[in-house]
PDB file of N, CA and C in Angstrom:
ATOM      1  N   UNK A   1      65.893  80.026  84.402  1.00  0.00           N
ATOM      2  CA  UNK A   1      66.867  79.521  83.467  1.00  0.00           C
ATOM      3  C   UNK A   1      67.658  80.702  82.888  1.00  0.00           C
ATOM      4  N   UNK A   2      68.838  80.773  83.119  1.00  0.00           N
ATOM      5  CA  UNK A   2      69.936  81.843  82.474  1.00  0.00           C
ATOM      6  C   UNK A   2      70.305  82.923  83.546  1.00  0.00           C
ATOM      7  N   UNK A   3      69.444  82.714  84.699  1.00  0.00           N
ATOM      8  CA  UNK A   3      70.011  83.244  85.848  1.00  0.00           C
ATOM      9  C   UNK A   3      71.218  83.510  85.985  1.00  0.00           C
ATOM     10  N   UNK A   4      72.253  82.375  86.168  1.00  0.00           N
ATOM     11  CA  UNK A   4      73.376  81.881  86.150  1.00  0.00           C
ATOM     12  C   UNK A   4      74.396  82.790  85.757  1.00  0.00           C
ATOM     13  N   UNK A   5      73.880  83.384  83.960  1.00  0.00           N
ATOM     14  CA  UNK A   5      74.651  84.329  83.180  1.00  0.00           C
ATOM     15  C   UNK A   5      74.445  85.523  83.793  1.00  0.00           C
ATOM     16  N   UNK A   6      73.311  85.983  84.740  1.00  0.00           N
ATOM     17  CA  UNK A   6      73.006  87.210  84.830  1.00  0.00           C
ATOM     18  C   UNK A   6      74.037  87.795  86.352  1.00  0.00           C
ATOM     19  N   UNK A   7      74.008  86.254  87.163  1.00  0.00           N
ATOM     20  CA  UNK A   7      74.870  86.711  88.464  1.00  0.00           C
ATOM     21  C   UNK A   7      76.468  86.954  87.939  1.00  0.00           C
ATOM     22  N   UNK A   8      77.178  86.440  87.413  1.00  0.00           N
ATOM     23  CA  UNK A   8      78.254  86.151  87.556  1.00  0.00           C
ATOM     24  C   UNK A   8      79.191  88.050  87.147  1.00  0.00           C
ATOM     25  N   UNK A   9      78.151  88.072  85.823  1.00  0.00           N
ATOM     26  CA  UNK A   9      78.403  89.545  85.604  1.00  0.00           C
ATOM     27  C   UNK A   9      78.222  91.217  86.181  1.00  0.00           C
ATOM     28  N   UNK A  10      77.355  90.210  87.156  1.00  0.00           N
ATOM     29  CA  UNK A  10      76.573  91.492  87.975  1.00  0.00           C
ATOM     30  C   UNK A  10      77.460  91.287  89.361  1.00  0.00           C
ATOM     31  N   UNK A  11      78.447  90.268  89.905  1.00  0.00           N
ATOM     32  CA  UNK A  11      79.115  90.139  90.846  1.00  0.00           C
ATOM     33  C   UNK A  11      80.398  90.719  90.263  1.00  0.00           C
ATOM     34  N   UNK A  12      80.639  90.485  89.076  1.00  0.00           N
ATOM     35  CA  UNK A  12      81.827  91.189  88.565  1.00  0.00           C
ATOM     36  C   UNK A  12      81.759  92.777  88.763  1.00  0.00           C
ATOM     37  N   UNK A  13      80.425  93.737  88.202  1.00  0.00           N
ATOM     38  CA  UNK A  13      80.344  94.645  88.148  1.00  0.00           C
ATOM     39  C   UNK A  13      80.252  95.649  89.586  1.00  0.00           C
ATOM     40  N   UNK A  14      79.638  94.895  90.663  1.00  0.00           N
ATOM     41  CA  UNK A  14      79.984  94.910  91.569  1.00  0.00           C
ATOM     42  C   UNK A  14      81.327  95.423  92.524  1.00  0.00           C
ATOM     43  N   UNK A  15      82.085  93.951  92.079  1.00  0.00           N
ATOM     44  CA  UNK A  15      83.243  94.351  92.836  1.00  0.00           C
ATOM     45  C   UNK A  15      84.074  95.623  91.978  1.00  0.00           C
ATOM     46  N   UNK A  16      84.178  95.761  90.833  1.00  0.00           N
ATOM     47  CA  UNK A  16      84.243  96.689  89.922  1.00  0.00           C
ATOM     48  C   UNK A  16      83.602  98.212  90.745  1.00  0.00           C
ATOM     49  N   UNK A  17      82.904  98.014  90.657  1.00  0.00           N
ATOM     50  CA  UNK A  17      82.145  99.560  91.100  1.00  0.00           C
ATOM     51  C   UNK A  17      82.691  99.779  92.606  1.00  0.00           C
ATOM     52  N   UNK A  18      83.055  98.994  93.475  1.00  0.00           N
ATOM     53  CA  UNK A  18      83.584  99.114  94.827  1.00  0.00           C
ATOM     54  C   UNK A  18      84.676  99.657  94.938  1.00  0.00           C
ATOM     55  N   UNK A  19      85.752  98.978  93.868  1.00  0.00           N
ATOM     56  CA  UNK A  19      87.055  99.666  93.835  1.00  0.00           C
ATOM     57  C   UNK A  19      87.224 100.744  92.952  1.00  0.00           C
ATOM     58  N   UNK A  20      86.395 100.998  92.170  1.00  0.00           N
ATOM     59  CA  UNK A  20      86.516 102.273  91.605  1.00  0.00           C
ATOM     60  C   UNK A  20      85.572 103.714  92.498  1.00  0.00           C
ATOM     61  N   UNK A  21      84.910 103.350  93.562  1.00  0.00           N
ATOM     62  CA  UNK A  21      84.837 104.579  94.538  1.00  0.00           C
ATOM     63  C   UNK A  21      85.423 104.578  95.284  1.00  0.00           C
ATOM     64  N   UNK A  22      86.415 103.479  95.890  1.00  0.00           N
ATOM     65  CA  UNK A  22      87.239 103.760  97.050  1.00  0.00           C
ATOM     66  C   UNK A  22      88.585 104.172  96.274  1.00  0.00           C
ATOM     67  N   UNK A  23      89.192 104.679  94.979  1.00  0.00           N
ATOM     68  CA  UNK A  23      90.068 105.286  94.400  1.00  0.00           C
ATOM     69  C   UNK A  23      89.791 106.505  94.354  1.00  0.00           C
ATOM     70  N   UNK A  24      88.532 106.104  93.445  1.00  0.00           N
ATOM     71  CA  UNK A  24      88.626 107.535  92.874  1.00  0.00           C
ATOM     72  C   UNK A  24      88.326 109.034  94.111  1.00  0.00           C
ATOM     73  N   UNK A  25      87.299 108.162  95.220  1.00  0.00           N
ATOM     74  CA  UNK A  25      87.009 108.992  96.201  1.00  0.00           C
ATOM     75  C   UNK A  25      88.231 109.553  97.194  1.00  0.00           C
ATOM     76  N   UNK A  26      89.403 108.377  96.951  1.00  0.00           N
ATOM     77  CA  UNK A  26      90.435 108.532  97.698  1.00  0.00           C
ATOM     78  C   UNK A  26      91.557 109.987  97.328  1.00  0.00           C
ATOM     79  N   UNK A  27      91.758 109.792  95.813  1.00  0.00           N
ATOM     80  CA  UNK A  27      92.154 110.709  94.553  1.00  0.00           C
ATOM     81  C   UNK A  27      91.834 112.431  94.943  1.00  0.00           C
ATOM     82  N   UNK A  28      90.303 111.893  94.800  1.00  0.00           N
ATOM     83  CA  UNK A  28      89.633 113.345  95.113  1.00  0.00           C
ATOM     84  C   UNK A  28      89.318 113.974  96.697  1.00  0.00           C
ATOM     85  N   UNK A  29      90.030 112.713  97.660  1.00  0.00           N
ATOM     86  CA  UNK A  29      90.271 113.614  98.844  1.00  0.00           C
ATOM     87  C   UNK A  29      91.637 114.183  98.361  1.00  0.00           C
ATOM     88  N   UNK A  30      92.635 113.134  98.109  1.00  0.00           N
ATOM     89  CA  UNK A  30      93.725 113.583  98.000  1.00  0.00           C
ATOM     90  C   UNK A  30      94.102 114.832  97.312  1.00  0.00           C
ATOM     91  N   UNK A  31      93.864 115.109  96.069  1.00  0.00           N
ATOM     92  CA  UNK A  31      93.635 115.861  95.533  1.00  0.00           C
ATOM     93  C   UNK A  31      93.296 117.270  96.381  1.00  0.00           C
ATOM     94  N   UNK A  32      92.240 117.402  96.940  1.00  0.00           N
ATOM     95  CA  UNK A  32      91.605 118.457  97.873  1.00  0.00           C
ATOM     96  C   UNK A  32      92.953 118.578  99.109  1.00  0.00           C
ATOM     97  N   UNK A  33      93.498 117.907  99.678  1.00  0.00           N
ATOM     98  CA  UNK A  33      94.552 118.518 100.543  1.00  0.00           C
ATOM     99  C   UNK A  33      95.459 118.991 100.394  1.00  0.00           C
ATOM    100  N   UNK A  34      96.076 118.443  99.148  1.00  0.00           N
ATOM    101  CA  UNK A  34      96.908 119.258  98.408  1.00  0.00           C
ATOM    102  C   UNK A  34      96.761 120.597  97.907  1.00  0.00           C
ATOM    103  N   UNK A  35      95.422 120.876  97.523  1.00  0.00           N
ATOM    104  CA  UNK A  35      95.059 122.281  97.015  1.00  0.00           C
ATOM    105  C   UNK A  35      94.950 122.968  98.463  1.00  0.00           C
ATOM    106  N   UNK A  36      95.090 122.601  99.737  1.00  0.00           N
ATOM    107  CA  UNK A  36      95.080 123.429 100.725  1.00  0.00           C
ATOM    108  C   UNK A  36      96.266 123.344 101.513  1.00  0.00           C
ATOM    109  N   UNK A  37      97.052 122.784 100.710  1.00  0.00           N
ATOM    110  CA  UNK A  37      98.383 123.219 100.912  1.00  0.00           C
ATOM    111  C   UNK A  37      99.063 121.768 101.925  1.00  0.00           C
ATOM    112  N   UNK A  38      98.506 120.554 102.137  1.00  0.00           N
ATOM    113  CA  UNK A  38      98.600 119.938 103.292  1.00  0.00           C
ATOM    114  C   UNK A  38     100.267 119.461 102.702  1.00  0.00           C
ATOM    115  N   UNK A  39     100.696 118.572 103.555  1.00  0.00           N
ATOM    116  CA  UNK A  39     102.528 118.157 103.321  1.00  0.00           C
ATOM    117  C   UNK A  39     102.164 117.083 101.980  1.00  0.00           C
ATOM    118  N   UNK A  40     102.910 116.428 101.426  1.00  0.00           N
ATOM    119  CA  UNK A  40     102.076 115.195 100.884  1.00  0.00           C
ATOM    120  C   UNK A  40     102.590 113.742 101.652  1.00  0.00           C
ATOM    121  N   UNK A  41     103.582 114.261 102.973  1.00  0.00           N
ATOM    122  CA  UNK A  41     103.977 112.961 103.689  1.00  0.00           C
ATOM    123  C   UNK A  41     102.759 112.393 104.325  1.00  0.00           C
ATOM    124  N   UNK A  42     101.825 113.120 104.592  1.00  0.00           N
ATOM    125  CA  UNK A  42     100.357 112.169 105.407  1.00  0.00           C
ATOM    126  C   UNK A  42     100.264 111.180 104.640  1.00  0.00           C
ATOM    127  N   UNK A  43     100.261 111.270 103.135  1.00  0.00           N
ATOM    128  CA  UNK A  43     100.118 110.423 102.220  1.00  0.00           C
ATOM    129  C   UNK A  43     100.612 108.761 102.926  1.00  0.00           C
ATOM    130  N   UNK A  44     101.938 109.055 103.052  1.00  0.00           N
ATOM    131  CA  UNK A  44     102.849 107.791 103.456  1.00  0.00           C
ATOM    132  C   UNK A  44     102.360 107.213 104.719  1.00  0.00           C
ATOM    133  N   UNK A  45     101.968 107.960 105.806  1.00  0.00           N
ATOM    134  CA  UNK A  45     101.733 107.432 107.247  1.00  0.00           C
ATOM    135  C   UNK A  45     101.070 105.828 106.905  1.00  0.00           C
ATOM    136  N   UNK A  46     101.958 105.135 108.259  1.00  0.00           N
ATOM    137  CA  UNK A  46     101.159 103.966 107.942  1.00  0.00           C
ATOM    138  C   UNK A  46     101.919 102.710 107.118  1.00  0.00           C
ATOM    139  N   UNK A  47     102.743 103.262 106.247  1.00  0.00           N
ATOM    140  CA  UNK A  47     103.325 102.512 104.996  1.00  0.00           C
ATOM    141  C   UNK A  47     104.419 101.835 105.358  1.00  0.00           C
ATOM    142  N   UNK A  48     105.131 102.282 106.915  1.00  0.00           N
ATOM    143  CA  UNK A  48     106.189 101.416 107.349  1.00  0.00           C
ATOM    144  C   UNK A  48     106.180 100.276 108.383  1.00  0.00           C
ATOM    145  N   UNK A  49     106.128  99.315 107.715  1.00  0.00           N
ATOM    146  CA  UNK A  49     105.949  98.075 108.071  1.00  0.00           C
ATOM    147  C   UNK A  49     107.323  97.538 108.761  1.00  0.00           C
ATOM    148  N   UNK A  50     107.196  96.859 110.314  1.00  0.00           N
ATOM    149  CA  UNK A  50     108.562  96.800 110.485  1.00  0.00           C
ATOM    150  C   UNK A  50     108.922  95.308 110.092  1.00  0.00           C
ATOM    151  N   UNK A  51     107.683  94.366 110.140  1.00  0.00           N
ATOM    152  CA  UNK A  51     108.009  92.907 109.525  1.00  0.00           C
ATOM    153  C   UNK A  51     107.942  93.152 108.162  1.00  0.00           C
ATOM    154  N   UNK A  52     108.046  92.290 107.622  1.00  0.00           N
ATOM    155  CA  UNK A  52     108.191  92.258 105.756  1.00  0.00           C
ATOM    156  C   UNK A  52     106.953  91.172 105.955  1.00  0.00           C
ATOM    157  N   UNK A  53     106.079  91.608 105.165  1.00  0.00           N
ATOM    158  CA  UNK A  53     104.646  90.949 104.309  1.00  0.00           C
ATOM    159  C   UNK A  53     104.289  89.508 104.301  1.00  0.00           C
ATOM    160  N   UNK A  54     105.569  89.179 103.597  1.00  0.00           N
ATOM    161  CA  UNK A  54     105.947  87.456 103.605  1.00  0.00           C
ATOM    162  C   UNK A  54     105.786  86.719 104.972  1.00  0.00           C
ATOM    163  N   UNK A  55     106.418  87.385 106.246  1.00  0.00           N
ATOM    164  CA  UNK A  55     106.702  86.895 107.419  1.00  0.00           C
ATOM    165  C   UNK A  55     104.948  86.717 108.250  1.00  0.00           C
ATOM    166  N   UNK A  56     104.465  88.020 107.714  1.00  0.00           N
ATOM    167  CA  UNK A  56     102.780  87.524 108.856  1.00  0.00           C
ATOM    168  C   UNK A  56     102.284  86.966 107.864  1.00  0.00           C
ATOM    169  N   UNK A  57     102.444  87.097 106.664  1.00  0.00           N
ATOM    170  CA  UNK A  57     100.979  85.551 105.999  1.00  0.00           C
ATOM    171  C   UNK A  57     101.749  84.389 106.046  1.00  0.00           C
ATOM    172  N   UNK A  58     102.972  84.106 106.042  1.00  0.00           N
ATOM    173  CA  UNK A  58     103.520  82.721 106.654  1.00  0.00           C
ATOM    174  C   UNK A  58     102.981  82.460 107.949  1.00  0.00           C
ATOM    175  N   UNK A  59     102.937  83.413 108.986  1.00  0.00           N
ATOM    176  CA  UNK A  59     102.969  83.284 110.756  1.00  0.00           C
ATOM    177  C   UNK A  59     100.951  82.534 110.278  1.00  0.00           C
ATOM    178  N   UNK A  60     100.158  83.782 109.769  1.00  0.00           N
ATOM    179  CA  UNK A  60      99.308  83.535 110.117  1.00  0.00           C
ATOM    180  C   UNK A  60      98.468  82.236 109.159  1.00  0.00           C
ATOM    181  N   UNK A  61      99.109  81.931 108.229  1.00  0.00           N
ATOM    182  CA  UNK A  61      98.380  80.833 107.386  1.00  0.00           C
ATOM    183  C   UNK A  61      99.278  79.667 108.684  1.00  0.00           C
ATOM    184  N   UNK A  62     100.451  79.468 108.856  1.00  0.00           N
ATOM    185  CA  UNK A  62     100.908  78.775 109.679  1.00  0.00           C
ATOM    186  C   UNK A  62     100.069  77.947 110.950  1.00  0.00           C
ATOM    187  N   UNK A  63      99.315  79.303 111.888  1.00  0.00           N
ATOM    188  CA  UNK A  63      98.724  79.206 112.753  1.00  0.00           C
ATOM    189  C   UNK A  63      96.672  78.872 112.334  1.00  0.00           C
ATOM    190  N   UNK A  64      97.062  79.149 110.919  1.00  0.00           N
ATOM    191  CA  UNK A  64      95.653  78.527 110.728  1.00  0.00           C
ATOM    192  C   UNK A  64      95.829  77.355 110.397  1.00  0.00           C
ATOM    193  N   UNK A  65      96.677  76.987 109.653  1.00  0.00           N
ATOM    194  CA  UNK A  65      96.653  75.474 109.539  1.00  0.00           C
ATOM    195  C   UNK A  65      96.839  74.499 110.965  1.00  0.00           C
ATOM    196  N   UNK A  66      97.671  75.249 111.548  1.00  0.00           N
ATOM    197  CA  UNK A  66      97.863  74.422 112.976  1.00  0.00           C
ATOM    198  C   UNK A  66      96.287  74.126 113.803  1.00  0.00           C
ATOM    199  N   UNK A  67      95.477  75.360 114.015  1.00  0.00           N
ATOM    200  CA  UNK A  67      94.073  75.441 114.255  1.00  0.00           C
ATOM    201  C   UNK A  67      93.682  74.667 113.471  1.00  0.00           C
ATOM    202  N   UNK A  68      93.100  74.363 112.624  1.00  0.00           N
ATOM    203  CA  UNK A  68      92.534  73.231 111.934  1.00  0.00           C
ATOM    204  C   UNK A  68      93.036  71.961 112.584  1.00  0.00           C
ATOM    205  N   UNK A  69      94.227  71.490 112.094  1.00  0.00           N
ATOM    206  CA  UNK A  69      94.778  70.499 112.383  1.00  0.00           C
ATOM    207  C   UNK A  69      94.556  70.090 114.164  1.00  0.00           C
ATOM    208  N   UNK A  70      94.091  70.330 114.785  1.00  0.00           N
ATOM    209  CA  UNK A  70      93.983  70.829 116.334  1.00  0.00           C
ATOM    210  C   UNK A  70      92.949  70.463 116.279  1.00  0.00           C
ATOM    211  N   UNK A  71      91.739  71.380 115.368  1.00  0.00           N
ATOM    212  CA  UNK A  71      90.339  71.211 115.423  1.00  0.00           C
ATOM    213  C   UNK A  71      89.924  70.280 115.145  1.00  0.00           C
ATOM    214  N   UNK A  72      90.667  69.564 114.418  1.00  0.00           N
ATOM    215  CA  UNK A  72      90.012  67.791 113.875  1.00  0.00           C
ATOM    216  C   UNK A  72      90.539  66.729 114.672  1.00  0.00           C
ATOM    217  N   UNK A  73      91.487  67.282 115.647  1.00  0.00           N
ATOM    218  CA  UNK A  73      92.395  66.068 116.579  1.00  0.00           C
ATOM    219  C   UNK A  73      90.768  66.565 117.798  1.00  0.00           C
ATOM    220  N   UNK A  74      90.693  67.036 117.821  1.00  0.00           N
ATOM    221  CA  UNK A  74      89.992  67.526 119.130  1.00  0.00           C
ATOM    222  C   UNK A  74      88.667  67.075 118.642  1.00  0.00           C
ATOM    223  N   UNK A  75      87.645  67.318 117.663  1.00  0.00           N
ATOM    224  CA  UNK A  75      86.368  66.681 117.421  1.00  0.00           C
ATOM    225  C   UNK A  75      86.726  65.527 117.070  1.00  0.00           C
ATOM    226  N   UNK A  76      87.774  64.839 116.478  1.00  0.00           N
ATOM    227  CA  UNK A  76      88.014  63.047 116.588  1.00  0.00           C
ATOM    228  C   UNK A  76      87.695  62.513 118.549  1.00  0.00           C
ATOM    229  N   UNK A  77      88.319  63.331 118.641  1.00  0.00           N
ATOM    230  CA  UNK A  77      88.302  62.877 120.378  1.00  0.00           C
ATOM    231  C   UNK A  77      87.034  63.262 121.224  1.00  0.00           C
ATOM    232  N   UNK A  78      86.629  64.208 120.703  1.00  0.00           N
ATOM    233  CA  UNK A  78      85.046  64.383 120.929  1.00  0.00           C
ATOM    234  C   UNK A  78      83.882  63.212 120.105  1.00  0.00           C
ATOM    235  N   UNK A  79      83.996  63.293 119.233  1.00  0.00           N
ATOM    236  CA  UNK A  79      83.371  62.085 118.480  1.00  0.00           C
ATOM    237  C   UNK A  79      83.596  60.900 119.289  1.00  0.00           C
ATOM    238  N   UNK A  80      84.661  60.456 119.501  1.00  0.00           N
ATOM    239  CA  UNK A  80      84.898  59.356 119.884  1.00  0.00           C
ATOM    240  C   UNK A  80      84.525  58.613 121.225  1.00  0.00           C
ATOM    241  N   UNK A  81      84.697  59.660 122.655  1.00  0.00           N
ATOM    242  CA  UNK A  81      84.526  59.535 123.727  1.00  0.00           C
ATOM    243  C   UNK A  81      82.945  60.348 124.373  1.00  0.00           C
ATOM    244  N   UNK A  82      82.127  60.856 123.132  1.00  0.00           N
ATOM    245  CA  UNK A  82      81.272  61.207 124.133  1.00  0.00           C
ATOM    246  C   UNK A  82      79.905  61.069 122.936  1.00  0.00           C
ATOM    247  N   UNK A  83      79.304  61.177 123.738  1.00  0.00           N
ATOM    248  CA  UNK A  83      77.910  61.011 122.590  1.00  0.00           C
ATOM    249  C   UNK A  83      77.202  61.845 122.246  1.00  0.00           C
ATOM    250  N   UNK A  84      78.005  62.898 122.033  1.00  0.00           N
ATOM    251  CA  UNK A  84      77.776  64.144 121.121  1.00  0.00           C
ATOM    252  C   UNK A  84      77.786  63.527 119.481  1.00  0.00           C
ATOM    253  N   UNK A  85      76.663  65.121 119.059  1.00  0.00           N
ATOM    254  CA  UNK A  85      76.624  64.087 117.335  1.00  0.00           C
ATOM    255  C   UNK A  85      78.052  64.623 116.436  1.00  0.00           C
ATOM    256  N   UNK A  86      78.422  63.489 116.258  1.00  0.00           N
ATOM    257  CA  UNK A  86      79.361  63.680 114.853  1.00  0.00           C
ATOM    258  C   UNK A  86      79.421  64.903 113.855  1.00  0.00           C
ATOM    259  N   UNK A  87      78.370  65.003 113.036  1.00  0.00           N
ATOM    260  CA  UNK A  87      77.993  65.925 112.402  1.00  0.00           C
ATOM    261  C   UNK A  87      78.211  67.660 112.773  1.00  0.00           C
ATOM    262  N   UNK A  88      77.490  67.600 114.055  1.00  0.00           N
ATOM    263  CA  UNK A  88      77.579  68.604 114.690  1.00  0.00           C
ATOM    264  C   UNK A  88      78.918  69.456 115.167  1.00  0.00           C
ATOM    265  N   UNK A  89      80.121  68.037 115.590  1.00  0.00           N
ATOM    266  CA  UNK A  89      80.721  68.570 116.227  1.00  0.00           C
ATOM    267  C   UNK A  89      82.193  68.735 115.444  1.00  0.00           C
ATOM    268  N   UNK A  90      82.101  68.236 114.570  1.00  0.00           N
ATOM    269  CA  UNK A  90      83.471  68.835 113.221  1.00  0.00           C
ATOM    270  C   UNK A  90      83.405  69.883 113.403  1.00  0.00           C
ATOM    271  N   UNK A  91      82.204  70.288 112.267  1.00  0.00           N
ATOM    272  CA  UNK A  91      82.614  71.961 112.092  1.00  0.00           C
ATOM    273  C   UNK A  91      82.958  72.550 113.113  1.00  0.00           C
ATOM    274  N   UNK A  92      82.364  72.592 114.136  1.00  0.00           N
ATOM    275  CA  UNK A  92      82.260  73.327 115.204  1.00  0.00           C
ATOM    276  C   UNK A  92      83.591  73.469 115.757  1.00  0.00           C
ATOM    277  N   UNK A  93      84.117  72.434 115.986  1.00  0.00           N
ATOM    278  CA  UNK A  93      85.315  72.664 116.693  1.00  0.00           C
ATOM    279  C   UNK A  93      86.438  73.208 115.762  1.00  0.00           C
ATOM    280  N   UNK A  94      86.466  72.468 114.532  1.00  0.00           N
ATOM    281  CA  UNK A  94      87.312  73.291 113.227  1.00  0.00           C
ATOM    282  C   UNK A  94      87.026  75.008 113.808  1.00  0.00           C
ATOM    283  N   UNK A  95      86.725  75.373 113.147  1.00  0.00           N
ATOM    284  CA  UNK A  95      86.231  76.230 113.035  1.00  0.00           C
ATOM    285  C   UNK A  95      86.499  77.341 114.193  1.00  0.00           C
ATOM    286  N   UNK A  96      85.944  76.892 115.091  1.00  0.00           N
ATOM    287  CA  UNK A  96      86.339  77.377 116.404  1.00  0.00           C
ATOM    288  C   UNK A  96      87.685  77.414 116.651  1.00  0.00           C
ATOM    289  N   UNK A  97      88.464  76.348 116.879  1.00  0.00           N
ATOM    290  CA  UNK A  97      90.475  76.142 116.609  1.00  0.00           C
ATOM    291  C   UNK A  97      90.990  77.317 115.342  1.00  0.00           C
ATOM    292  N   UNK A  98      90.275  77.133 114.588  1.00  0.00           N
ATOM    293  CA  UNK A  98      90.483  77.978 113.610  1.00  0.00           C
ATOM    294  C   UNK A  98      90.744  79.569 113.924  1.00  0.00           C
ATOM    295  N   UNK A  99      89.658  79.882 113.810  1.00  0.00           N
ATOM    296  CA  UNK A  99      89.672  80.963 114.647  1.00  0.00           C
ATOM    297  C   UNK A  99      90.596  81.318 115.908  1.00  0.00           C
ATOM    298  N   UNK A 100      90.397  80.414 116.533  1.00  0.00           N
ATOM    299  CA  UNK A 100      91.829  80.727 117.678  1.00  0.00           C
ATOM    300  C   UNK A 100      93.243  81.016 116.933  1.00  0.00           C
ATOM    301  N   UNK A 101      93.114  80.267 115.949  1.00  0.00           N
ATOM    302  CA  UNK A 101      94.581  80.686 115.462  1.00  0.00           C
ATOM    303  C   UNK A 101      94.603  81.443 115.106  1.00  0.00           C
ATOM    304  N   UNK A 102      93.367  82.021 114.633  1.00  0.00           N
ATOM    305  CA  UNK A 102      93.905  83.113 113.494  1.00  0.00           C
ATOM    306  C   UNK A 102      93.859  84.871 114.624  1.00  0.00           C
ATOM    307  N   UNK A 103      93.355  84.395 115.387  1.00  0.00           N
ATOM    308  CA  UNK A 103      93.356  85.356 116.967  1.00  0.00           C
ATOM    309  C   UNK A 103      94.964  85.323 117.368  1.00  0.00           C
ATOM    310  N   UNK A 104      95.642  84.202 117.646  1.00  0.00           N
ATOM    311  CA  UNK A 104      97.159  84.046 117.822  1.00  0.00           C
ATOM    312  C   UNK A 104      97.658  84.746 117.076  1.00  0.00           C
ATOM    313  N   UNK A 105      97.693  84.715 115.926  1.00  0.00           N
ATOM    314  CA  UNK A 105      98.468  84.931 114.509  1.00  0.00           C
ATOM    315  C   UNK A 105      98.298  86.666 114.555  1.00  0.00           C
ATOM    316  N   UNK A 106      96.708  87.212 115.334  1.00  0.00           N
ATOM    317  CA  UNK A 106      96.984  88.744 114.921  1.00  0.00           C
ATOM    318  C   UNK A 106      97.887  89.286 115.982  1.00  0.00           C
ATOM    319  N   UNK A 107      97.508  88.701 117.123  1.00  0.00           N
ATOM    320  CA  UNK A 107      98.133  89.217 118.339  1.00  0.00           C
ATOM    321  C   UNK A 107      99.903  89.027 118.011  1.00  0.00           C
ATOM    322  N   UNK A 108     100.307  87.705 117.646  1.00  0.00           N
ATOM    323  CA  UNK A 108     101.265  87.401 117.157  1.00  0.00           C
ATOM    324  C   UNK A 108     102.627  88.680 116.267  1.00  0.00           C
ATOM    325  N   UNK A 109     101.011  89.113 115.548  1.00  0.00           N
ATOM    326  CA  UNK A 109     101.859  89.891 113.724  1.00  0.00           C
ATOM    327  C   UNK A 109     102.092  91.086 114.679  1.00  0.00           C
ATOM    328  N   UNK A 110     100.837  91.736 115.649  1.00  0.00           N
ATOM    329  CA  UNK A 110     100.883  92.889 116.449  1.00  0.00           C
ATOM    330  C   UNK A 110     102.255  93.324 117.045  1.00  0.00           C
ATOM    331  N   UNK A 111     102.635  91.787 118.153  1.00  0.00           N
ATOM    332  CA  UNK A 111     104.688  91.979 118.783  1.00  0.00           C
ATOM    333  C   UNK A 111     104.861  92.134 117.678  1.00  0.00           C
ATOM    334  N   UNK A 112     105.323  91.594 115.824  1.00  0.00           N
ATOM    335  CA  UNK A 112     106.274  92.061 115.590  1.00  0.00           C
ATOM    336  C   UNK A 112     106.217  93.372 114.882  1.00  0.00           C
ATOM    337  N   UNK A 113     105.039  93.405 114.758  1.00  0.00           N
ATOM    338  CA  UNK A 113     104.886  95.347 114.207  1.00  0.00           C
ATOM    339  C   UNK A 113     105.361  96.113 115.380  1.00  0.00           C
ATOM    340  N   UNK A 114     105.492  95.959 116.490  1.00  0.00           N
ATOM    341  CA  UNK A 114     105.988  96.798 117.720  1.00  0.00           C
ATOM    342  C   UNK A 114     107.573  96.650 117.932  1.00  0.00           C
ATOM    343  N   UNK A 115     108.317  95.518 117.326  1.00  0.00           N
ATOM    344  CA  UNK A 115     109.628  95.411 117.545  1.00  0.00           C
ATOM    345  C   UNK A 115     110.370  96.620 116.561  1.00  0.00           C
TER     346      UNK A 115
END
């Protein structure tokens, strides 16, 4: 009893403590290359994106919803025509469609980071 109070704060502190070593550790590399003289453009590598942000979480929420929507046309039709169990075979196929999309969607975001 009061468990409850003890997780919620200790998941907070958690994610808390995660992002404060991947800064501060980041800081204090950074920090260190600079004192050896490095450019500070390494800094940037990486940062130029040739799609805009908006465009792959549209593509890829897009293609997950489509996967889903797929995954439940497809275990309706499994349910229906074979005597596989019900239960079993939702998730499964969700899930699975799902995933395919979201496999489309990287390969997808990949062409337009290359254009």
């Amino acid at each position: 009893m009061g468990s409850e109070f003890i997780i919620m704060p200790l998941f907070i502190a958690a994610v808390f403590g995660i992002f404060y070593l991947y800064f501060s550790t980041r800081n204090k590399e950074r920090l260190a290359l600079i004192e050896k003289g490095a450019d500070a453009s390494i800094f940037m590598k990486g940062k130029g994106h040739t799609a805009p942000i908006w465009k792959v979480v549209i593509l890829n929420l897009a293609l997950l919803l489509m996967g889903i929507g797929l995954g439940v046309f497809i275990a309706s039709l499994l349910a229906s025509y074979t005597t596989l169990d019900e239960d079993a075979v939702y998730p499964a196929v969700i899930f699975f469609m799902a995933g395919v999309g979201l496999f489309i969607g990287f390969n997808m975001t990949k062409n337009l980071e290359k254009e």
